[in-house]
N, C-alpha and C. Protein backbone atom coordinates (compact mmCIF):
# COMPACT_ATOMS: atom_id res chain seq x y z
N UNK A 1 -14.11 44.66 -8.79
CA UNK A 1 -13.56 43.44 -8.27
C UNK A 1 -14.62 42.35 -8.32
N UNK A 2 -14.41 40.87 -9.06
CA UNK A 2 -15.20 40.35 -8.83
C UNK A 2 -15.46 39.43 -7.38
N UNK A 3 -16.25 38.94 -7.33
CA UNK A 3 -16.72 38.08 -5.66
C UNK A 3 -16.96 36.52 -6.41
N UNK A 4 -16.77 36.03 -5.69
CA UNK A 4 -16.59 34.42 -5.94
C UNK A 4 -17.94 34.02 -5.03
N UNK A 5 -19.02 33.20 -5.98
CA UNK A 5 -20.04 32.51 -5.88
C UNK A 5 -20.09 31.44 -5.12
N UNK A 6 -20.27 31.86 -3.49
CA UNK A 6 -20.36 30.53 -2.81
C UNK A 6 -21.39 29.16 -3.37
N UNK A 7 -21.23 27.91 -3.66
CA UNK A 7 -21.67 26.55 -3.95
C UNK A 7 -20.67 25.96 -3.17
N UNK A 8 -22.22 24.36 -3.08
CA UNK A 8 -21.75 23.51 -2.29
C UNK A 8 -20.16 22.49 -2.85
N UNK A 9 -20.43 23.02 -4.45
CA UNK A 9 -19.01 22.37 -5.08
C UNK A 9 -17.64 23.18 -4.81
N UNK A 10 -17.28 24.42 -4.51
CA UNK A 10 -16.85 24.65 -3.55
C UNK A 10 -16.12 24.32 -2.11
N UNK A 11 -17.29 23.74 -1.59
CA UNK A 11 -17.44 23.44 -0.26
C UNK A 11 -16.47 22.05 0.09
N UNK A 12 -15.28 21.26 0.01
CA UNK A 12 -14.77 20.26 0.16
C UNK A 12 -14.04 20.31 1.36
N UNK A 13 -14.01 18.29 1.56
CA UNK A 13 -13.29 18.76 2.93
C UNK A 13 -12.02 17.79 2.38
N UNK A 14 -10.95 18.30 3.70
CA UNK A 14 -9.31 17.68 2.86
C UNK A 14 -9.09 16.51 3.62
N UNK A 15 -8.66 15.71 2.42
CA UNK A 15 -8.29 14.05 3.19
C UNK A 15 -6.74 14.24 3.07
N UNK A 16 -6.72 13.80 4.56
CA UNK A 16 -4.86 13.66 4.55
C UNK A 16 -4.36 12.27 4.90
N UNK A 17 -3.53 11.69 4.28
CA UNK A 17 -2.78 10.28 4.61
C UNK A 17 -1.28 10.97 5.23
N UNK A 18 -2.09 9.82 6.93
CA UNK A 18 -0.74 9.82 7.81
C UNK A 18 0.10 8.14 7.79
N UNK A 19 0.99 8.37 8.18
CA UNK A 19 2.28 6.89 8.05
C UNK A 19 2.39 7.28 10.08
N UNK A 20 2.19 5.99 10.34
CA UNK A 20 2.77 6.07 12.33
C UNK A 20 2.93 4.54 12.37
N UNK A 21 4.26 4.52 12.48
CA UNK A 21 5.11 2.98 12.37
C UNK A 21 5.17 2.91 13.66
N UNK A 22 4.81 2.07 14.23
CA UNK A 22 4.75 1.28 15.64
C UNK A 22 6.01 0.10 15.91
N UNK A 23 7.15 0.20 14.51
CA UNK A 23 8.33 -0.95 14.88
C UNK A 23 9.20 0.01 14.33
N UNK A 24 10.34 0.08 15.30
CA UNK A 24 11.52 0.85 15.58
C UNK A 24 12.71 0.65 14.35
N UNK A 25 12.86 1.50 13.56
CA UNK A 25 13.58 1.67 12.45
C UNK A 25 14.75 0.61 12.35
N UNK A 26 15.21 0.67 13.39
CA UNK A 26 16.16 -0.61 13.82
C UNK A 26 15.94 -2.39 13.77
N UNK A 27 14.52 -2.31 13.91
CA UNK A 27 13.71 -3.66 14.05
C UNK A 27 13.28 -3.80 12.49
N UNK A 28 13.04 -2.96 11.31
CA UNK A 28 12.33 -3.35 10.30
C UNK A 28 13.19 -4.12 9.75
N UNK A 29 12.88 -5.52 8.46
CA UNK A 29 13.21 -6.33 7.63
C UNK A 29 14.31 -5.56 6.89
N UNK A 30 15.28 -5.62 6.54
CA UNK A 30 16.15 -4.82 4.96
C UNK A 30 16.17 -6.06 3.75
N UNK A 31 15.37 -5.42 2.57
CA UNK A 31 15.53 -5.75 1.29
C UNK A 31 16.90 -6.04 0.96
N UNK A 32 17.83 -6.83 1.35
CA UNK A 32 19.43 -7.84 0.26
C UNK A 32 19.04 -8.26 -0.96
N UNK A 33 18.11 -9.22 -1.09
CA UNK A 33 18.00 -9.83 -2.08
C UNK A 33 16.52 -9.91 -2.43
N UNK A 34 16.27 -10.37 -3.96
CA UNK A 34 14.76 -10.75 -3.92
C UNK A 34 14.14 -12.04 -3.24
N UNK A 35 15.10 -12.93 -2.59
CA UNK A 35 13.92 -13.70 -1.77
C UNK A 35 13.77 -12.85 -0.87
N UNK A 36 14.76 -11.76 0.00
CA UNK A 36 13.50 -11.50 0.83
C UNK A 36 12.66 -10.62 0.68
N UNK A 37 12.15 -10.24 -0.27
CA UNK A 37 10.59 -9.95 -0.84
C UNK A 37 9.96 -10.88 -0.80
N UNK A 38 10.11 -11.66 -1.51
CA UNK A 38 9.74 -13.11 -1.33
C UNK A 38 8.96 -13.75 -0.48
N UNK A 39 10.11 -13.81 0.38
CA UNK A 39 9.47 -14.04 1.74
C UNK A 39 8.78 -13.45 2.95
N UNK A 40 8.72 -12.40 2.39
CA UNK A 40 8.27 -11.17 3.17
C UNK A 40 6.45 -11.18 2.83
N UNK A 41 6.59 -11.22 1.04
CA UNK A 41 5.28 -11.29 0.74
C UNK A 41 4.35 -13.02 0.52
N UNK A 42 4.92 -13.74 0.86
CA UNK A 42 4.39 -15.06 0.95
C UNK A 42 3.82 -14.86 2.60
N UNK A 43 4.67 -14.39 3.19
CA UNK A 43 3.92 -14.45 4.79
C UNK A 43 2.79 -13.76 4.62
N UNK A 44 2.93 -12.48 3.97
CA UNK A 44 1.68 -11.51 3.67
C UNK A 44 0.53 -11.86 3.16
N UNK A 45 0.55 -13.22 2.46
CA UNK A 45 -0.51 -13.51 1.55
C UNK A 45 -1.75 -14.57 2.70
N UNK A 46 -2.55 -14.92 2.35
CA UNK A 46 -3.53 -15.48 2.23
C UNK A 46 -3.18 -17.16 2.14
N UNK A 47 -2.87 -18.09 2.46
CA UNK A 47 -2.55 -19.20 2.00
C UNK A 47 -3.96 -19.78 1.14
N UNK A 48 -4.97 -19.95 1.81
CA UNK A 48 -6.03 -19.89 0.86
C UNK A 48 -7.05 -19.40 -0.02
N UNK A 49 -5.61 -18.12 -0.06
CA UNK A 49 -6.40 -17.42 -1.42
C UNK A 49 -5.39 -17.62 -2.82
N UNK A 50 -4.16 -17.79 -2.26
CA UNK A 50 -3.08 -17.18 -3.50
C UNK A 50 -3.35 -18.18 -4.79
N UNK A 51 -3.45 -19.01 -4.49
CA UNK A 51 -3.94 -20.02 -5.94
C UNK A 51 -5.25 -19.38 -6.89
N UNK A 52 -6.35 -18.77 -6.12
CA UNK A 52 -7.13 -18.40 -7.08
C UNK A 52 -7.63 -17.22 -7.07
N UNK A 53 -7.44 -16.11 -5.98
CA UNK A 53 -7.76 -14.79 -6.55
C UNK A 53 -6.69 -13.66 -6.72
N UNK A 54 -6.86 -13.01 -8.04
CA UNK A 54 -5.55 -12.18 -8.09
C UNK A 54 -5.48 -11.26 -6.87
N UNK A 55 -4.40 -10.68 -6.83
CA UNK A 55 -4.03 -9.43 -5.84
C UNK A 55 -2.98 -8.57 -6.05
N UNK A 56 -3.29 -7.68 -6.06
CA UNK A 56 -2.05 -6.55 -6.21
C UNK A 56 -1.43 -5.85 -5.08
N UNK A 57 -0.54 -5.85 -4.39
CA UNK A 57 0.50 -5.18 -3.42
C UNK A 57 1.47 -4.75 -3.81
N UNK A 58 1.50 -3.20 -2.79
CA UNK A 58 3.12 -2.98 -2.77
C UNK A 58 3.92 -2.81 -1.55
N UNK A 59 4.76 -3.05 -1.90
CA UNK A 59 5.98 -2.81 -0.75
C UNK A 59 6.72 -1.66 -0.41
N UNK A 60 6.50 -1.01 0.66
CA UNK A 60 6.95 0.33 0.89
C UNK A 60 8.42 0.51 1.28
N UNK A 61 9.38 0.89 0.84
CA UNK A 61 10.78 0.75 1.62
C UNK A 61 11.39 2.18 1.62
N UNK A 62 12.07 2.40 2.60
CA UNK A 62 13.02 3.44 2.68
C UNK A 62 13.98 3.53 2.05
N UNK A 63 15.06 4.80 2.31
CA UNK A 63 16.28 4.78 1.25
C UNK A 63 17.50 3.58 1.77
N UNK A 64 17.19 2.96 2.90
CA UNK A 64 18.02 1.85 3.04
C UNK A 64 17.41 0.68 2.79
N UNK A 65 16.57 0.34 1.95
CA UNK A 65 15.64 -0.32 1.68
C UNK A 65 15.35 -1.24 3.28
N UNK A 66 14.78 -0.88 3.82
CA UNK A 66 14.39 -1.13 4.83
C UNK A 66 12.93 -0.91 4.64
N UNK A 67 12.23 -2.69 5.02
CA UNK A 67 10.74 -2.00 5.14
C UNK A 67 9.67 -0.94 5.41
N UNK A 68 9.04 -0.72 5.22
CA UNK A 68 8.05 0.40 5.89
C UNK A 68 6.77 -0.21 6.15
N UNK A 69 6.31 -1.13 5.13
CA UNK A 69 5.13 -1.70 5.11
C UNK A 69 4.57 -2.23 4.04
N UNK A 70 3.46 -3.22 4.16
CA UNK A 70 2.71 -3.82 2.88
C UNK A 70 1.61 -3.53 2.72
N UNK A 71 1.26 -3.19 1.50
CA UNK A 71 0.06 -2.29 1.45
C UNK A 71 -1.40 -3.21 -0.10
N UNK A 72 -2.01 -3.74 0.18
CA UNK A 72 -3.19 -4.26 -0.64
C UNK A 72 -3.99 -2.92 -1.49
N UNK A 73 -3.35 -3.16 -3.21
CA UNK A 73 -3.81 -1.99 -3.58
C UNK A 73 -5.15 -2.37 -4.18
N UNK A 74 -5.33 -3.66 -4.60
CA UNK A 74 -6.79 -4.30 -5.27
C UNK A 74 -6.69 -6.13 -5.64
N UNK A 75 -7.86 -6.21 -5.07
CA UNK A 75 -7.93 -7.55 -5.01
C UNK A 75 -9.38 -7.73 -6.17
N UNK A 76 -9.02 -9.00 -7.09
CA UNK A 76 -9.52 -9.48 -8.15
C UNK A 76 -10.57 -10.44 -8.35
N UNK A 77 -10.55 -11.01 -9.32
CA UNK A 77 -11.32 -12.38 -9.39
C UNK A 77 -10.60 -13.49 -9.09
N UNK A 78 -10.38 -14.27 -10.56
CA UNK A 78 -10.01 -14.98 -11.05
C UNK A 78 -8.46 -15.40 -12.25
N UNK A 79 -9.26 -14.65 -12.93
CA UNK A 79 -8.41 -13.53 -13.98
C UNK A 79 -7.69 -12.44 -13.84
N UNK A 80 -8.01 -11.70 -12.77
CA UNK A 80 -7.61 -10.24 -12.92
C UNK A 80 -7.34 -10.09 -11.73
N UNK A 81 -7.03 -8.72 -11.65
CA UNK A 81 -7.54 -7.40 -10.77
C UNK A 81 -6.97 -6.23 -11.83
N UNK A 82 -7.58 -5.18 -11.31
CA UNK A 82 -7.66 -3.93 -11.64
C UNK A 82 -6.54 -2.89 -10.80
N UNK A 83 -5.69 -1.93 -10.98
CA UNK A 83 -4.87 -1.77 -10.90
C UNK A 83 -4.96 -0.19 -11.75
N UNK A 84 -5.11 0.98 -10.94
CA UNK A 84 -5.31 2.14 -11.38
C UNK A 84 -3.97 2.98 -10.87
């Protein structure tokens, strides 16, 4: 039988992503139309950033498209952002 070579590569520890919504399923925004994305993500923004640095977000929704949350996946220069 072989035995498995304890190393520190081995050795990892586990990252877990939790979701704990603090506004009552009843209270979130519902997606009708695309303004209200729209308007959902204009409140979200930066007023003095949106003209000059890129940004990438997404919008989390349930199966009733009902919000969940807005989430900043990478923020840019000028030109860009990056987006993996």
């Amino acid at each position: 039988m072989e035995t498995l070579i304890q190393s520190p590569l081995n050795q990892v520890s586990e990252i877990q992503l939790t979701y704990n919504s603090v506004i009552k399923p009843s209270q979130r925004p519902k997606i009708e139309q695309s303004i209200d994305v729209y308007t959902l993500l204009i409140n979200n923004w930066d007023p003095g950033k949106i003209d000059f640095i890129e940004h990438f977000k997404i919008m989390l929704l349930d199966r009733a498209n009902k919000v969940l949350g807005i989430m900043d996946v990478s923020t840019g220069g000028v030109a860009g952002t990056v987006a993996d």
